[in-house]
Protein backbone atom coordinates (compact mmCIF):
# COMPACT_ATOMS: atom_id res chain seq x y z
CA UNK A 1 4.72 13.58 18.63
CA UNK A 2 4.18 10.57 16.54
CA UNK A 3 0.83 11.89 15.26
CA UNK A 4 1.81 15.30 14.51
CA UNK A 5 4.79 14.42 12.14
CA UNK A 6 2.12 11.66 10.28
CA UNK A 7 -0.28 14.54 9.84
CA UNK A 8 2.39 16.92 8.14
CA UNK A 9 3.78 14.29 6.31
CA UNK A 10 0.10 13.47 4.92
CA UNK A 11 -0.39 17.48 4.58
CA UNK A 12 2.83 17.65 2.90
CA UNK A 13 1.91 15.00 0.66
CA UNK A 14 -1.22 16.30 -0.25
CA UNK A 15 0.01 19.69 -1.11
CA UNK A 16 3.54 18.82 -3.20
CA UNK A 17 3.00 14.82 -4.31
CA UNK A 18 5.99 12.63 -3.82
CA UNK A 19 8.37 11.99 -7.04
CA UNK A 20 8.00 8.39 -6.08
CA UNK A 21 10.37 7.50 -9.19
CA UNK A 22 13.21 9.86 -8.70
CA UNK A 23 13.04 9.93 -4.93
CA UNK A 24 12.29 5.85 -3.87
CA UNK A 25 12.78 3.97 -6.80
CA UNK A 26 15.33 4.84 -8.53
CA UNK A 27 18.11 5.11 -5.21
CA UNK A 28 16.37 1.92 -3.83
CA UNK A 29 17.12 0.32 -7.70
CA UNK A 30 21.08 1.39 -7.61
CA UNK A 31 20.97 -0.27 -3.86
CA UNK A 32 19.30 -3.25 -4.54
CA UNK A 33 21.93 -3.68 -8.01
CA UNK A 34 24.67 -2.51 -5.39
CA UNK A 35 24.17 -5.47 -3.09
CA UNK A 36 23.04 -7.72 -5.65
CA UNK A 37 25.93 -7.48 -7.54
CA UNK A 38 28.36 -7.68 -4.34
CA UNK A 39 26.39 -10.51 -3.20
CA UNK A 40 27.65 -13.38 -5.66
CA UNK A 41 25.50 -15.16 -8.00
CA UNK A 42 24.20 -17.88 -5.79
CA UNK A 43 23.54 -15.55 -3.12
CA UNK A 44 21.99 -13.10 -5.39
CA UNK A 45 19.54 -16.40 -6.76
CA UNK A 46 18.52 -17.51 -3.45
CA UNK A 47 17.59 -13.77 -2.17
CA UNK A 48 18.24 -14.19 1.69
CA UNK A 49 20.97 -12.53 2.27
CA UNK A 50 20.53 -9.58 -0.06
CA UNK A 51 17.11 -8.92 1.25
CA UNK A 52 18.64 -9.11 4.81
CA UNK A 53 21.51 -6.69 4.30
CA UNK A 54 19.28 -4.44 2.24
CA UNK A 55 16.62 -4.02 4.49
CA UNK A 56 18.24 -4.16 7.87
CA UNK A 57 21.04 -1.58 6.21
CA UNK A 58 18.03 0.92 5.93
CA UNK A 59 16.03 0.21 9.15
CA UNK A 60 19.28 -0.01 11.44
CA UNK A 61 20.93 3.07 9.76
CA UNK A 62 17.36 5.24 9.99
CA UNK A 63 17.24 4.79 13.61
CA UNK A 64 20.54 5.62 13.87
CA UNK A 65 20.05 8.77 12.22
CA UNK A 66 17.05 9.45 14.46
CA UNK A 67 18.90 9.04 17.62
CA UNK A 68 21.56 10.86 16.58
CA UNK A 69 19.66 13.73 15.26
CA UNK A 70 17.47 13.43 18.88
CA UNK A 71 21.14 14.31 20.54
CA UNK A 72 21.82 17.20 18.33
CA UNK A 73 17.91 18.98 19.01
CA UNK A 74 14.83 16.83 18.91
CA UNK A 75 13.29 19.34 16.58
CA UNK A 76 15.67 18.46 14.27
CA UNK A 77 14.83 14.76 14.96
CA UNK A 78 11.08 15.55 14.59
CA UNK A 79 11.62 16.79 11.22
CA UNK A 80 13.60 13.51 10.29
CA UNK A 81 10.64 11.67 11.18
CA UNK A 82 7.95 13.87 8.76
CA UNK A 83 10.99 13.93 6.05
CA UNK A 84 11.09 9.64 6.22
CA UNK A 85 7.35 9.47 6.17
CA UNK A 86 6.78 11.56 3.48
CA UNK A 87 9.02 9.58 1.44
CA UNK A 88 7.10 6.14 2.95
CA UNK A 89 4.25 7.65 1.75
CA UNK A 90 2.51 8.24 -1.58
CA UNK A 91 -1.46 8.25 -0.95
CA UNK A 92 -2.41 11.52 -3.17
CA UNK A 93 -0.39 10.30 -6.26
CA UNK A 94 -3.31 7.10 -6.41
CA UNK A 95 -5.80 9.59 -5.36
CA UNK A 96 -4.92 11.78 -8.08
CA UNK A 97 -4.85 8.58 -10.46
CA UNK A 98 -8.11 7.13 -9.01
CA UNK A 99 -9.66 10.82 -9.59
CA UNK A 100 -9.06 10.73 -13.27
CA UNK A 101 -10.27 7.23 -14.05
CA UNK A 102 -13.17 8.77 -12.28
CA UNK A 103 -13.55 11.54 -13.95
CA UNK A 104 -12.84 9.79 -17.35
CA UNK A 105 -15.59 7.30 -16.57
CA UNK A 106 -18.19 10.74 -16.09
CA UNK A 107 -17.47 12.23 -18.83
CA UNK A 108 -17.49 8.99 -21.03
CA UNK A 109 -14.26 8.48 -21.87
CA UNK A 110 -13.76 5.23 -21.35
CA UNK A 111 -10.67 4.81 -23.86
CA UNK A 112 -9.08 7.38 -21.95
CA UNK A 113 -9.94 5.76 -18.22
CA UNK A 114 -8.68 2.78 -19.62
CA UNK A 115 -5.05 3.80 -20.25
CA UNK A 116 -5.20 5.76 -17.24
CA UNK A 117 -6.04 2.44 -15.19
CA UNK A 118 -3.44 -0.17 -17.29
CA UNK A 119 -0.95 2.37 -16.22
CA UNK A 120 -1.68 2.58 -12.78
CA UNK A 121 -2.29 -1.14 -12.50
CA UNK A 122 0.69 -1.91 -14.71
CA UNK A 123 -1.19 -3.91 -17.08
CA UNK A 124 -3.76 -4.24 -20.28
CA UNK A 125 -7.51 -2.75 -19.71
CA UNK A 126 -7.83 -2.14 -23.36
CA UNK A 127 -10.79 -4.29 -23.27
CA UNK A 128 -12.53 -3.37 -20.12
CA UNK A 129 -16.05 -2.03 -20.19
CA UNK A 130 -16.98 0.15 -17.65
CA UNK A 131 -18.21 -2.27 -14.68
CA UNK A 132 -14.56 -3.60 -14.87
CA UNK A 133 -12.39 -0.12 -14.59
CA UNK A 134 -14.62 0.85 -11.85
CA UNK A 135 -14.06 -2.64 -10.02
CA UNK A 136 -10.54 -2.87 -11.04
CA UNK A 137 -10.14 1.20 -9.75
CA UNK A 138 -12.03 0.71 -6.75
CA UNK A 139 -9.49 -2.40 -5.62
CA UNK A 140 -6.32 -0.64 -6.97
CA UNK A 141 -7.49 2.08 -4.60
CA UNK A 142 -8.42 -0.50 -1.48
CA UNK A 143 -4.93 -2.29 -1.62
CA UNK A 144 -2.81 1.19 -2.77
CA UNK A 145 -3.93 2.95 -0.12
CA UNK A 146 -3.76 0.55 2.54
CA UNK A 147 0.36 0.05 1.56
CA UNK A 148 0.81 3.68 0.99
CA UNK A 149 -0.44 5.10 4.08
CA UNK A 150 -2.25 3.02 6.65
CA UNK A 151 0.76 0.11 6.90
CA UNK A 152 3.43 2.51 6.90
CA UNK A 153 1.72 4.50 9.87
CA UNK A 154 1.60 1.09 11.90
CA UNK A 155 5.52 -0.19 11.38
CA UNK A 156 6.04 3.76 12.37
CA UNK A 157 4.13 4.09 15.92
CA UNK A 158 5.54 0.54 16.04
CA UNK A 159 9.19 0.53 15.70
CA UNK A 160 11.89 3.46 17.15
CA UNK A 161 11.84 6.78 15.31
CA UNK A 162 11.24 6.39 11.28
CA UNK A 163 12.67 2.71 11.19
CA UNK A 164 9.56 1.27 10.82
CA UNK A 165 8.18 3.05 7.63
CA UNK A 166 11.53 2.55 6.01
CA UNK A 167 11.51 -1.06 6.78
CA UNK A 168 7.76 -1.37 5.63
CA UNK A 169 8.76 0.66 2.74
CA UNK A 170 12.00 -1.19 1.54
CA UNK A 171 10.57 -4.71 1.75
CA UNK A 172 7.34 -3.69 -0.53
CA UNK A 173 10.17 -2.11 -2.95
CA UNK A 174 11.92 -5.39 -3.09
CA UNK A 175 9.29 -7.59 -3.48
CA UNK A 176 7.90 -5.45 -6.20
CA UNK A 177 11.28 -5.15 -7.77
CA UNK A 178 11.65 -8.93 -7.67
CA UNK A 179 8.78 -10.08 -8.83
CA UNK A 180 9.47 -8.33 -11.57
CA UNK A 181 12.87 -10.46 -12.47
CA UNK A 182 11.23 -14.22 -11.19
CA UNK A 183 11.05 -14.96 -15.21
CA UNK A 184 14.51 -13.93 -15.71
CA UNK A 185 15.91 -16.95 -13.07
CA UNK A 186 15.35 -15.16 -9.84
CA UNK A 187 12.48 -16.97 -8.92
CA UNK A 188 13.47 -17.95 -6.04
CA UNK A 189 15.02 -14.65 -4.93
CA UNK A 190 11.16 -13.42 -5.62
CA UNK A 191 9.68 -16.25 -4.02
CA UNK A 192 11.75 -15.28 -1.06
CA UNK A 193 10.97 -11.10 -1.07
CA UNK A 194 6.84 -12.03 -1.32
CA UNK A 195 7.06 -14.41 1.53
CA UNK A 196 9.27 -11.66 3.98
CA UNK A 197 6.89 -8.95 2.71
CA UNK A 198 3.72 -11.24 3.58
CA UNK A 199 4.77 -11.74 7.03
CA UNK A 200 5.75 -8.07 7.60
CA UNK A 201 2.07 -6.68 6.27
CA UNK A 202 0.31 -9.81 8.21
CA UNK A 203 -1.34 -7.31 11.24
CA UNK A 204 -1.22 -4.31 9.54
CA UNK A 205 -3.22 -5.64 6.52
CA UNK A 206 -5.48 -6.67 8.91
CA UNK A 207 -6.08 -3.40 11.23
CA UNK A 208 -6.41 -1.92 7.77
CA UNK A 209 -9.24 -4.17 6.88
CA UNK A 210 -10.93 -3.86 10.54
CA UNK A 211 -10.72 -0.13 10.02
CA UNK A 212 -13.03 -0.37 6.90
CA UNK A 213 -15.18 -2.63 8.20
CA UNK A 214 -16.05 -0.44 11.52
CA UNK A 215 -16.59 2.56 9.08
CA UNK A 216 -18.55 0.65 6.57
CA UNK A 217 -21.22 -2.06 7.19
CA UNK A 218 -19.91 -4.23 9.63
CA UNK A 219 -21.10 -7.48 9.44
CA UNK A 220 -20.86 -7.62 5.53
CA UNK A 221 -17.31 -6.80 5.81
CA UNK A 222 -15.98 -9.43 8.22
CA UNK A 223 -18.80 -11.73 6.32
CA UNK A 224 -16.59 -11.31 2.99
CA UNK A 225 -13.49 -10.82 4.75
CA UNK A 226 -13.60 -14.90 6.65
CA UNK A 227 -15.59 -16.12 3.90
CA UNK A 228 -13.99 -14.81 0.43
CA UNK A 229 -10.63 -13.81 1.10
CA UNK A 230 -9.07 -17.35 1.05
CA UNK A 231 -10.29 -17.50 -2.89
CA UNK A 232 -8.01 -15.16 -4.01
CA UNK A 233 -4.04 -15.78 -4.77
CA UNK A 234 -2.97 -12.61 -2.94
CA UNK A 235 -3.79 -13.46 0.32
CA UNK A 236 -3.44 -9.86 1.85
CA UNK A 237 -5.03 -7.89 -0.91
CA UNK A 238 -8.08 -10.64 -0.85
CA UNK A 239 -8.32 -9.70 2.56
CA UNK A 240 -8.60 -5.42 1.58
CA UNK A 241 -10.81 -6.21 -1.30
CA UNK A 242 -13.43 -8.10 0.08
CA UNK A 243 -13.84 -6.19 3.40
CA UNK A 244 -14.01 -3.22 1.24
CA UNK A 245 -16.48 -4.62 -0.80
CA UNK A 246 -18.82 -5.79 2.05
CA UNK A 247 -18.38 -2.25 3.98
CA UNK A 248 -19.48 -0.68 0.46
CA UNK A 249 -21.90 -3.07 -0.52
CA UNK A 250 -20.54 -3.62 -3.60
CA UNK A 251 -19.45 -6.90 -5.89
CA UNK A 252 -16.05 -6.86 -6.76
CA UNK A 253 -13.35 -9.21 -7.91
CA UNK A 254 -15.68 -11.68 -10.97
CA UNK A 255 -13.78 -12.25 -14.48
CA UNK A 256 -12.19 -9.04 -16.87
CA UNK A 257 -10.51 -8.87 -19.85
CA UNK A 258 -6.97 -8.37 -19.66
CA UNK A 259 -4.40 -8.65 -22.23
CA UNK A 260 -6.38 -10.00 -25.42
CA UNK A 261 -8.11 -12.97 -22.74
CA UNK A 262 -10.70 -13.29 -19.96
CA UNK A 263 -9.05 -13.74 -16.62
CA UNK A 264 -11.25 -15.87 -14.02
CA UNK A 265 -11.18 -14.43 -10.67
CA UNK A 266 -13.65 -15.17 -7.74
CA UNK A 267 -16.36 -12.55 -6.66
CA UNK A 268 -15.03 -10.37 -3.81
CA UNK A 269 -17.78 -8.66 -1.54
CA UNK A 270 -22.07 -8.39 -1.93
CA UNK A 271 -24.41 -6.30 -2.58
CA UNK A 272 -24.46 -4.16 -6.09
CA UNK A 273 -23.18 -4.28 -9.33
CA UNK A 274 -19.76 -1.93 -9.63
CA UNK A 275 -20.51 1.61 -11.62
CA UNK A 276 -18.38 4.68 -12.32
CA UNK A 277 -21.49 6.17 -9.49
CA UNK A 278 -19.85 3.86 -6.63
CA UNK A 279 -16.01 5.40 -7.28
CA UNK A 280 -15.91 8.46 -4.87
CA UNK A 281 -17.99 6.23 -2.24
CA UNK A 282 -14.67 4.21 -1.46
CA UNK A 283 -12.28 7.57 -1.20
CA UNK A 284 -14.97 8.45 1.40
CA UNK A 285 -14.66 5.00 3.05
CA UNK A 286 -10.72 5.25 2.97
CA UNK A 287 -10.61 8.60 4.60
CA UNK A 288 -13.20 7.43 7.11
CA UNK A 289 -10.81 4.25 8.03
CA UNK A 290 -7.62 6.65 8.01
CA UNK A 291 -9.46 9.23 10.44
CA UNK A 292 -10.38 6.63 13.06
CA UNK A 293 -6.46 5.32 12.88
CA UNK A 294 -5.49 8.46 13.43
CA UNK A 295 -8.16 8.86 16.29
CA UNK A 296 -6.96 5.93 18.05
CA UNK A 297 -3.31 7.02 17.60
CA UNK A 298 -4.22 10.50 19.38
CA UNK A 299 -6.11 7.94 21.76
CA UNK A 300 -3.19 6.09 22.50
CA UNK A 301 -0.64 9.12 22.71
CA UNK A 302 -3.00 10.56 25.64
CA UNK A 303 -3.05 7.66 27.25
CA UNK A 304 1.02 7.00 27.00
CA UNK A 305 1.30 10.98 27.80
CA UNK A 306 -1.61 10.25 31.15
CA UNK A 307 0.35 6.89 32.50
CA UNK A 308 3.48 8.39 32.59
């Protein structure tokens, strides 16, 4: 049952795009201000206990609501599951951003793919030539779709019911959130949300990773992903961006401009230069990686289904 309500949900998804804004962050904001505010000002500093009554408030109370719902019809229960996961989820809203930087880049428009990637990536690509929004796009896609789909279907199979993509789901909204308020004096509460988020995304990041590197060329990708990954500041999208670099054969990471200055960054991957022609090889690669996790899901269900 678990794969058939993450193949509506992505169906769903792919046909009517989540309103990520109205639907995740905004009632995630008011509930994070909620407990924040209720939390005292020391508490609210430090982090701990916020993040702890925040996320186990949403885990605990969705697989309550699953095992409820299982006692009133399992059907009913079922379709909590594919509701939850569609709201985990949010893979064709990148695709659909990823598609017009593409398309930008082929028609020339690089002005236009530009804004279209400082938007998505939440900051300036004013300067970027065209090597650089492909890179840039290609890893915004790697690490996007990795947290949008393929972790959210592991903490699912993995904990009861939906509890597991809301608990993957809620932690990646704080630690967003947070980040975003370290320079206000809530560094610590930041410091705090990255680390719990870290540890939560420590397998899947990596069964992500393998997946691209069995689809892709093997040996470059776990070449790049033992050798490279520990240059980069963000350990778990280092480890995304250079597997999917060496599974593509393509260089990615190296310096851009960003914001008026040239930011230094360590070459990711091997193999050849980054063009607007290598962009629709990694959606290829991604759905590749997301067909064999679903594969070994089926895989796994049969065999479950067979021992009992």
């Amino acid at each position: 049952m678990a794969i058939l309500a993450v193949f509506i949900a992505l169906v769903i998804e792919q046909l009517r795009p989540l309103q990520a804004q109205a639907l995740v962050y905004s009632p995630l904001g008011r509930l994070s201000s909620w407990v924040l505010e209720r939390a005292g000002n020391r508490a609210a500093q430090r982090g701990r206990l916020p993040w702890w009554l925040i996320v186990l408030a949403t885990t605990v109370g969705a697989a309550l609501a699953h095992a409820f719902l299982w006692d009133v019809h399992p059907t009913i229960a079922f379709a909590f599951n594919v509701a939850v996961l569609y709201w985990a989820t949010g893979f064709s809203g990148d695709h659909q951003r990823f598609a017009d930087i593409d398309l930008a880049l082929r028609m020339g428009e690089l002005e236009r793919a530009r804004t279209l990637l400082g938007e998505w990536r939440g900051a300036d690509s004013s300067a970027a030539d065209e090597s650089e929004v492909a890179r840039l796009a290609i890893e915004q896609a790697l690490v996007s779709s990795h947290r949008n789909v393929f972790a959210v279907i592991f903490w699912f199979v993995v904990l009861p019911g939906p509890s597991g993509a809301v608990l993957y789901r809620v932690a990646r909204f704080l630690r967003e959130a947070w980040a975003r308020q370290a320079d206000a004096g809530f560094g610590e509460r930041a410091s705090f949300a990255r680390r719990a988020f870290e540890l939560i995304d420590w397998l899947p990041v990596r069964l992500t990773a393998a997946s691209l590197s069995v689809v892709g060329d093997f040996e470059d990708a776990l070449y790049c992903w033992r050798t490279q990954s520990m240059n980069w500041p963000d350990k778990s999208s280092a480890i995304l961006i250079a597997a999917g670099g060496g599974a593509m054969g393509l260089k990615l990471g190296m310096p851009i401009h960003q914001s008026g200055e040239i930011v230094e960054r360590p070459e990711m991957g091997l193999g050849e230069e980054t063009s607007a022609d290598h962009m629709r090889g990694v959606v290829r690669l991604i759905w590749r990686a997301l067909v064999v996790c679903l594969l070994v899901l089926i895989l796994l269900t049969l065999a479950g289904v067979a021992g009992g």
